[in-house]
Protein backbone atom coordinates (compact mmCIF):
# COMPACT_ATOMS: atom_id res chain seq x y z
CA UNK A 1 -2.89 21.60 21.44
CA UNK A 2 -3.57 20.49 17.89
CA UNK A 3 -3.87 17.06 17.14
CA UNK A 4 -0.97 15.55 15.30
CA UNK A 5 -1.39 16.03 11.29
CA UNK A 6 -3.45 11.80 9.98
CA UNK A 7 -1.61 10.71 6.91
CA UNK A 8 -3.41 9.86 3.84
CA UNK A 9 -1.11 6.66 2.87
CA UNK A 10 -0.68 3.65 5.42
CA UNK A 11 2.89 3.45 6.76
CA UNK A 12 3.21 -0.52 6.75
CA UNK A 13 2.36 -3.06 3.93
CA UNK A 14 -0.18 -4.54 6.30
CA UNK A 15 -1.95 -1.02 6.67
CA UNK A 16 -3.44 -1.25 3.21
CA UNK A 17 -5.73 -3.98 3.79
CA UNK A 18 -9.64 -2.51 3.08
CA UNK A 19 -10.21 -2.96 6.93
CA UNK A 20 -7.39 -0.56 8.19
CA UNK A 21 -6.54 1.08 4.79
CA UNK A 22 -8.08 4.58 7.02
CA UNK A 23 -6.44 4.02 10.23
CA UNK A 24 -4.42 6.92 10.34
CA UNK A 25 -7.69 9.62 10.14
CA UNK A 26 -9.05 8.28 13.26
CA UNK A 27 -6.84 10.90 14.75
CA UNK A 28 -9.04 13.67 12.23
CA UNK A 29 -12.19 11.62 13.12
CA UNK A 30 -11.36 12.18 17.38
CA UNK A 31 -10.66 15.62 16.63
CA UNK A 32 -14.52 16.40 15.20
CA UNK A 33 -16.15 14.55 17.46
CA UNK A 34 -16.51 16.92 20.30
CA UNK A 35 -18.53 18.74 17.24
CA UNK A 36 -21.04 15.84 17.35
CA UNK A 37 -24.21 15.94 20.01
CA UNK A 38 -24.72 12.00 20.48
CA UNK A 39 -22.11 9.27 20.52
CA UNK A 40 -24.67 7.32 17.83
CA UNK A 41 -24.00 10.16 15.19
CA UNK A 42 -20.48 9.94 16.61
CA UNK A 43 -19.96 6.37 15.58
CA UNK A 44 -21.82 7.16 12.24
CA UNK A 45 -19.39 9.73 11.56
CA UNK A 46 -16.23 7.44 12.17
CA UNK A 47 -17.86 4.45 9.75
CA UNK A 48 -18.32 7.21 7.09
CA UNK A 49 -14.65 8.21 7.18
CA UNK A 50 -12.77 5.11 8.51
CA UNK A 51 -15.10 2.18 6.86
CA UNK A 52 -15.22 2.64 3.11
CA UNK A 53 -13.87 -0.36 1.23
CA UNK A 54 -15.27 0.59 -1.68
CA UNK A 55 -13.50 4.06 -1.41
CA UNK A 56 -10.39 1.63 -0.45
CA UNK A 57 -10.63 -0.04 -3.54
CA UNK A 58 -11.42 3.21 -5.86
CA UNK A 59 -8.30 5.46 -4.49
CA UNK A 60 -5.05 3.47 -5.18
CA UNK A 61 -2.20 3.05 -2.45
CA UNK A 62 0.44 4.80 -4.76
CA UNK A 63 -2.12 8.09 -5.08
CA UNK A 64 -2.50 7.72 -0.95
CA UNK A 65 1.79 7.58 -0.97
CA UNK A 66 2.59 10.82 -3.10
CA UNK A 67 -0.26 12.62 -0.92
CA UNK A 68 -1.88 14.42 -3.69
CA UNK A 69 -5.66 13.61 -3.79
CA UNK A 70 -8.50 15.33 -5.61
CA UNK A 71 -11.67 15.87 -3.94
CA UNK A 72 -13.89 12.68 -6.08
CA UNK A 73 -10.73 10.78 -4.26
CA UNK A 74 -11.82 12.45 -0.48
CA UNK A 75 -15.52 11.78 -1.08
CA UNK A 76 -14.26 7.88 -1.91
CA UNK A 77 -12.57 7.47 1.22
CA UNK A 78 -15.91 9.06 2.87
CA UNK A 79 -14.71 12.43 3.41
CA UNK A 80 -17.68 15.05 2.90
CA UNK A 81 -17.35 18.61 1.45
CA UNK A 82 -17.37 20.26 5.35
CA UNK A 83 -14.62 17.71 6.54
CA UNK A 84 -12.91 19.00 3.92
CA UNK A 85 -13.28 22.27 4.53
CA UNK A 86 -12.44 21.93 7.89
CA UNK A 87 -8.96 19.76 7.57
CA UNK A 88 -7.78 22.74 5.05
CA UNK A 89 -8.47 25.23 8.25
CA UNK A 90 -6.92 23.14 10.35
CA UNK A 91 -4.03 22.80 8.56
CA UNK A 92 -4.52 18.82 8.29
CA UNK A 93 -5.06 19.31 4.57
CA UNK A 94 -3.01 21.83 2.15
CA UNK A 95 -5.20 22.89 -0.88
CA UNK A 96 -2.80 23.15 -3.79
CA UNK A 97 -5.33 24.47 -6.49
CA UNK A 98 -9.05 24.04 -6.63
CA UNK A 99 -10.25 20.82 -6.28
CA UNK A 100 -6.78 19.21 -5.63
CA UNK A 101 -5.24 18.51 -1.80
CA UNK A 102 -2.11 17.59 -0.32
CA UNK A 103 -0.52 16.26 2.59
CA UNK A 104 3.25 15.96 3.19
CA UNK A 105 2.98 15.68 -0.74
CA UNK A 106 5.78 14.28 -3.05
CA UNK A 107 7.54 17.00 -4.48
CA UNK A 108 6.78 15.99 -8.17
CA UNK A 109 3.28 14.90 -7.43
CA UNK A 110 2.94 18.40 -5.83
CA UNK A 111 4.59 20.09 -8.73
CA UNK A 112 2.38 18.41 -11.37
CA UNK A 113 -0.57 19.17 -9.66
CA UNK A 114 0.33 22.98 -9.38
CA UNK A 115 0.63 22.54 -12.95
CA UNK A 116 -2.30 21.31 -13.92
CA UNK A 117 -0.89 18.54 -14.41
CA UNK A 118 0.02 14.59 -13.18
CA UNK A 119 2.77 12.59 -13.39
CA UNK A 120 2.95 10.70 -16.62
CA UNK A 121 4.60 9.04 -19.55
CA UNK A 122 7.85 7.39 -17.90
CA UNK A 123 7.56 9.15 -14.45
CA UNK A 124 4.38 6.80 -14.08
CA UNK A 125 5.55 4.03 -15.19
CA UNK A 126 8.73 4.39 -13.08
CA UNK A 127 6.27 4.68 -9.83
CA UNK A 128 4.51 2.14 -11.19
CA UNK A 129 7.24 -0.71 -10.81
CA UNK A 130 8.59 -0.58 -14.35
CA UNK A 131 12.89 -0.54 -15.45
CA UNK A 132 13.35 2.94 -16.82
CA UNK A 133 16.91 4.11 -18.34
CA UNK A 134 18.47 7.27 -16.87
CA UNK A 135 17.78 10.33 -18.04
CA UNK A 136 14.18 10.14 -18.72
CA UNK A 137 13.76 13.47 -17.12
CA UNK A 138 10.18 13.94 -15.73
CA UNK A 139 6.82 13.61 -17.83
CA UNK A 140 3.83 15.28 -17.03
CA UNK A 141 0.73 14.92 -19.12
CA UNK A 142 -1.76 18.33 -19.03
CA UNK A 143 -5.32 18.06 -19.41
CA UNK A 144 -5.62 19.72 -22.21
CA UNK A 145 -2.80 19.29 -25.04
CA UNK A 146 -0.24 22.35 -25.07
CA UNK A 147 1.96 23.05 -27.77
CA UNK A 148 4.63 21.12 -27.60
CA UNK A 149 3.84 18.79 -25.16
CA UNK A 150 5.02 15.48 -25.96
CA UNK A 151 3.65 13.60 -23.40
CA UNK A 152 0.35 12.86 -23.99
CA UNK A 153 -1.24 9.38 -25.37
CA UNK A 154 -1.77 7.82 -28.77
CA UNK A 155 -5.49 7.20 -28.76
CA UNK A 156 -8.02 9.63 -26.60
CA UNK A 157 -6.55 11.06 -23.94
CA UNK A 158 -8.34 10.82 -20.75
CA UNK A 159 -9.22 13.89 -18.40
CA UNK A 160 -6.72 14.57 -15.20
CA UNK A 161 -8.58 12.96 -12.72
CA UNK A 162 -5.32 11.62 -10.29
CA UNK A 163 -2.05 12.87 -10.08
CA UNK A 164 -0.52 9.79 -11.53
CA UNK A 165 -1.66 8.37 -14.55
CA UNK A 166 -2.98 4.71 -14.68
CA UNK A 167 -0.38 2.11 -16.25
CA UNK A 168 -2.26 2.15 -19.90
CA UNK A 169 -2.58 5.68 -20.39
CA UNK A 170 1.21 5.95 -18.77
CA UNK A 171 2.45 2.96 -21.98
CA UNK A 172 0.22 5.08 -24.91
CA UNK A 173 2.15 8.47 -23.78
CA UNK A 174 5.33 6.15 -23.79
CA UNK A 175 4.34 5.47 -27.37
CA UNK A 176 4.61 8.75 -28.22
CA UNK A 177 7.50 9.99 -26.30
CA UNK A 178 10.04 7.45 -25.94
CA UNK A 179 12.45 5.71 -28.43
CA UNK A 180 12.85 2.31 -29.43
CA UNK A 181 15.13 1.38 -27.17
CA UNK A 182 13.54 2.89 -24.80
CA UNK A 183 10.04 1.51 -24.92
CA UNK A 184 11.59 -2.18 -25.20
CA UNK A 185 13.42 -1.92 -21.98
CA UNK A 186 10.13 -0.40 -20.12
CA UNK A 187 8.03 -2.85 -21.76
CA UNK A 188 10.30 -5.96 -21.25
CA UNK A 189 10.28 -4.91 -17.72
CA UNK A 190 6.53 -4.85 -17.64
CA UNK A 191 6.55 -7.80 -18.93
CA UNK A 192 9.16 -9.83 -16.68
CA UNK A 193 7.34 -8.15 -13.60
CA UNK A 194 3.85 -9.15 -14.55
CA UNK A 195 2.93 -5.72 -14.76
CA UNK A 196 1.45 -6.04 -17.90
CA UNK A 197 0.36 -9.16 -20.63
CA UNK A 198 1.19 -8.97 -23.92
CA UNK A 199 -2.74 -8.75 -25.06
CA UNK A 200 -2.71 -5.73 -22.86
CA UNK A 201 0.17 -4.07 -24.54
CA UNK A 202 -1.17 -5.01 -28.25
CA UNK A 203 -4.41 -3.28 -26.34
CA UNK A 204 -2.74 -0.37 -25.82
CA UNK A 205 -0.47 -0.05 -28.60
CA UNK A 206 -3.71 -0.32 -31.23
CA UNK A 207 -3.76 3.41 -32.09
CA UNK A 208 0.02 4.27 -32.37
CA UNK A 209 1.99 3.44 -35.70
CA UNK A 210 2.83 0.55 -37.42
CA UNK A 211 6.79 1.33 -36.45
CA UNK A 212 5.44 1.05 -32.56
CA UNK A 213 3.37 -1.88 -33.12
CA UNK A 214 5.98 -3.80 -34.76
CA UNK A 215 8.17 -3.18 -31.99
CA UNK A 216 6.27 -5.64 -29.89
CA UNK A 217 7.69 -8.39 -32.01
CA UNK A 218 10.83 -8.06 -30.26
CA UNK A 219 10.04 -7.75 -27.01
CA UNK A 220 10.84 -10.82 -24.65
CA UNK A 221 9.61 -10.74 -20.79
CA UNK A 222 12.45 -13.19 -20.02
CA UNK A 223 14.84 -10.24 -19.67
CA UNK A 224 15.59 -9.65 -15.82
CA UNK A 225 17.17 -6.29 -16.33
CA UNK A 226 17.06 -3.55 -18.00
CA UNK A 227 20.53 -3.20 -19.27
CA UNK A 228 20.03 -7.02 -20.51
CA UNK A 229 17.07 -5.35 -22.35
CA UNK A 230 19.36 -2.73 -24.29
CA UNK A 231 22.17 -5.07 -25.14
CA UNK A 232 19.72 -7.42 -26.67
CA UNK A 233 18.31 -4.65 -28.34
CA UNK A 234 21.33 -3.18 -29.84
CA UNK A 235 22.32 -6.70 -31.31
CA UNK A 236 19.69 -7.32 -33.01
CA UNK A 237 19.88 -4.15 -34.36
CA UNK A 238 23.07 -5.38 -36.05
CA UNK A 239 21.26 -7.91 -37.20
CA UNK A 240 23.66 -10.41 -34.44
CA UNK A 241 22.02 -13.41 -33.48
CA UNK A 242 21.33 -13.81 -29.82
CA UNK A 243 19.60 -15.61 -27.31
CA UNK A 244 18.41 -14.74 -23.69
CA UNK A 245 18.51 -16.37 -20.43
CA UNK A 246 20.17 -19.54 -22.12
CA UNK A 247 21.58 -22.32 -19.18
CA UNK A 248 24.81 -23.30 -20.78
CA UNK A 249 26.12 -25.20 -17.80
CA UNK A 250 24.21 -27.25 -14.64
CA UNK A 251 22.58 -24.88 -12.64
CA UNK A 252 23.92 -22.09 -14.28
CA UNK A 253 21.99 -19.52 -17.05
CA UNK A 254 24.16 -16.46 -18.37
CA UNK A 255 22.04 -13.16 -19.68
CA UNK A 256 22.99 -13.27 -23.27
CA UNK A 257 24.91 -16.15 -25.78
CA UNK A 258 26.08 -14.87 -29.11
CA UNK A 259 26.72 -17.89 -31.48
CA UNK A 260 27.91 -21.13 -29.17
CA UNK A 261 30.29 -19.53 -26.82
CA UNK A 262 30.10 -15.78 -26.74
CA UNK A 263 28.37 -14.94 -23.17
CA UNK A 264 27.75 -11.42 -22.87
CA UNK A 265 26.76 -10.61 -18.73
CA UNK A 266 25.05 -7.31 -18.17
CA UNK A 267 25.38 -6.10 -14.44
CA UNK A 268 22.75 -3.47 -13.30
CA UNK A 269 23.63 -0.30 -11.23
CA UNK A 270 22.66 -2.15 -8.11
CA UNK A 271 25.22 -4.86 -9.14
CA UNK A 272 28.51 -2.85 -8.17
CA UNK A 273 27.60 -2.05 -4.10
CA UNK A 274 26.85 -5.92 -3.86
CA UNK A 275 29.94 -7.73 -2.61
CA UNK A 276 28.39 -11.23 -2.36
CA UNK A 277 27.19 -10.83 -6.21
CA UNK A 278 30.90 -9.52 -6.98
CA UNK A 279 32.18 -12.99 -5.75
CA UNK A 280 29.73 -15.24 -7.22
CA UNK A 281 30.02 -13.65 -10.70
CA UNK A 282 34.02 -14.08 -10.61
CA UNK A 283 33.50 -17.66 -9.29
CA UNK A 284 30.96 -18.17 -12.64
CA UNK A 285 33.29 -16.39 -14.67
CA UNK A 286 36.13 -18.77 -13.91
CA UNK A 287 33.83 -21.58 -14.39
CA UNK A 288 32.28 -20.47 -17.83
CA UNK A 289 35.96 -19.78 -19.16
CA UNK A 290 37.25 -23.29 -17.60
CA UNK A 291 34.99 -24.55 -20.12
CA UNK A 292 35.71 -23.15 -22.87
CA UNK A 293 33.33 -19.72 -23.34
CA UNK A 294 34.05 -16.41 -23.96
CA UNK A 295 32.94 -13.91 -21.72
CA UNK A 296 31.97 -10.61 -21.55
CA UNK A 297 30.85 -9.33 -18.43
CA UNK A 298 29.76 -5.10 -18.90
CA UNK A 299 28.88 -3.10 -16.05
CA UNK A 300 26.22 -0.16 -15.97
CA UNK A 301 28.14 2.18 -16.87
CA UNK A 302 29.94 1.20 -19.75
CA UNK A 303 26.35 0.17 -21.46
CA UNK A 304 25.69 3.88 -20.69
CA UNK A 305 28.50 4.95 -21.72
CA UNK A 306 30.89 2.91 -23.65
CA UNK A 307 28.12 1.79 -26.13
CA UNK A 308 30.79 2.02 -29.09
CA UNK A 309 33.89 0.86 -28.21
CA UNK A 310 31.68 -2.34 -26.96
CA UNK A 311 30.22 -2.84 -29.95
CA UNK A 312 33.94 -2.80 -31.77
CA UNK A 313 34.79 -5.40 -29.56
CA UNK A 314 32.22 -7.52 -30.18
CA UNK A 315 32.08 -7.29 -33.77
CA UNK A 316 35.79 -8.34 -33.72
CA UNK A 317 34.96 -11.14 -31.74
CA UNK A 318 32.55 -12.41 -34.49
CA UNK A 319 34.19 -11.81 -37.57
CA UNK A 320 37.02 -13.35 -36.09
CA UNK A 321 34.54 -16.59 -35.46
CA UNK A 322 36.15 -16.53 -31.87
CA UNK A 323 31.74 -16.37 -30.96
CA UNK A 324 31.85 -20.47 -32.16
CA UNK A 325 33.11 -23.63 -31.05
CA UNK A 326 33.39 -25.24 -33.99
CA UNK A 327 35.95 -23.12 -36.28
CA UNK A 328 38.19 -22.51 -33.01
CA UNK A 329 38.70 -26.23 -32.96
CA UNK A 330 39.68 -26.31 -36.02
CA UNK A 331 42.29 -24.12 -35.60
């Protein structure tokens, strides 16, 4: 009977250390041994495939997770051209297009590399860790530039050499493909997740326009989500004054403060399923009001989708000076 399929990604955090990053093709490396005449070239065999750190190093954990690997990403981990050969017979290995493998692949890793492609642009970044908005649709960046194709980097574009694209190459197709809005919530996030410095993103941003470089200007790596990102973003777009992460009472910071009193609380999408965060925010609200601010607390969905009648609101608020202490005491 067969033996049972290795995988190419560890299944527990502690599985990607260098020293047991290979575990799982021991089962591929018992399988060839019959195939080998002397238990010396035996245990040769298994320090070849099981033992390279430096192949650990060189092939990234995410690349080992979607299950797409190229065959410079095999010979890293110490496979040679005849294992090869001989896990695509076996079934162990599928091969998806010349020079490209899979095994139990990701169904958008798999697609990109039937395309001749990898996952790019926002898709990376998204497997990479970063806040992206909904509806970013996938990106794939081709290897050579089709017409059309938006996703493909400021600057030289590097050849498809991994199904994924590395985080700068993934930020310079962002460049290109994304929005203002957009980029400052990815980047922000990059930023608050030390994902990415600053220096790196001036780096990375030195071949796209002046109107992308500016941009950096206003991003602020304080922001701890990404609809905090886009409400900032559209108020200062109105040219509205407002400050971040601001601790207006002991022990207690609110997301945005227009003016003295205006607190504006953004709730991500994960926000709504958590009942312990549904009872602490009502017990800050309560507290916040009790002394004498204004709040706002907007949920995912209305950022999404309720963009304008929230702004209304809040221009109201501050034309009516209700966003200061001062003039309401003077009332």
């Amino acid at each position: 009977m067969r033996a049972m399929m290795p995988r190419l990604a560890p299944n527990r955090p502690e599985d990607s250390a260098p020293s047991g990053h290979m575990t799982a093709l021991c089962t591929h490396v018992a399988g060839e041994r019959r195939f080998l005449r002397s238990p010396q070239r035996a245990r040769s065999f298994e320090r070849r495939v099981t033992g390279s750190e430096h192949g650990a190093r060189m092939v990234e954990p995410l690349v080992l997770q979607l299950g797409v690997v190229t065959t410079a990403q095999l010979a890293a981990l110490g496979w040679s051209k005849w294992q090869i050969e001989r896990a695509v017979q076996r079934l162990v290995l599928v091969r998806i297009r010349p020079g490209w493998f899979g095994q139990s692949p990701d169904a958008d890793a798999l697609a990109a590399a039937r395309a001749g492609a990898c996952i790019a642009c926002f898709s990376a970044l998204r497997l990479r860790g970063a806040w992206v908005p909904q509806g970013s649709g996938a990106h794939l960046r081709h290897a050579r530039h089709r017409a059309g194709a938006r996703c493909r980097p400021f600057g030289a574009q590097p050849p498809v050499r991994s199904v994924v694209d590395d985080l700068g190459t993934a930020v310079r197709s962002a460049f290109r493909c994304g929005d203002r809005e957009a980029l400052v919530v990815v980047l922000d996030s990059l930023l608050h997740r030390r994902l990415a410095t600053l220096d790196e993103l001036r780096t990375w941003a030195a071949d796209a326009p002046a109107r992308i470089r500016d941009l950096l200007a206003v991003l602020d790596g304080r922001a701890e989500s990404g609809t905090e990102s886009m409400v900032r973003f559209r108020l200062w777009r109105l040219r509205i004054g407002v400050r971040i992460q601001v601790r207006v009472l002991p022990g207690m910071r609110v997301d945005l403060l227009v003016g003295e009193r205006l607190v504006i609380e953004c709730d991500s999408r994960e926000h709504h399923t958590d009942g312990a965060a549904y009872e602490r925010d009502r017990e800050r609200d309560r507290r916040l009001v009790a002394r004498g601010f204004l709040v706002l607390r907007l949920s995912y969905r209305q950022i999404h989708e309720d963009w304008p009648a929230i702004e209304r609101d809040i221009l109201a608020i501050i034309r009516r000076g209700d966003h200061r202490f001062a003039r309401r005491n003077q009332r």
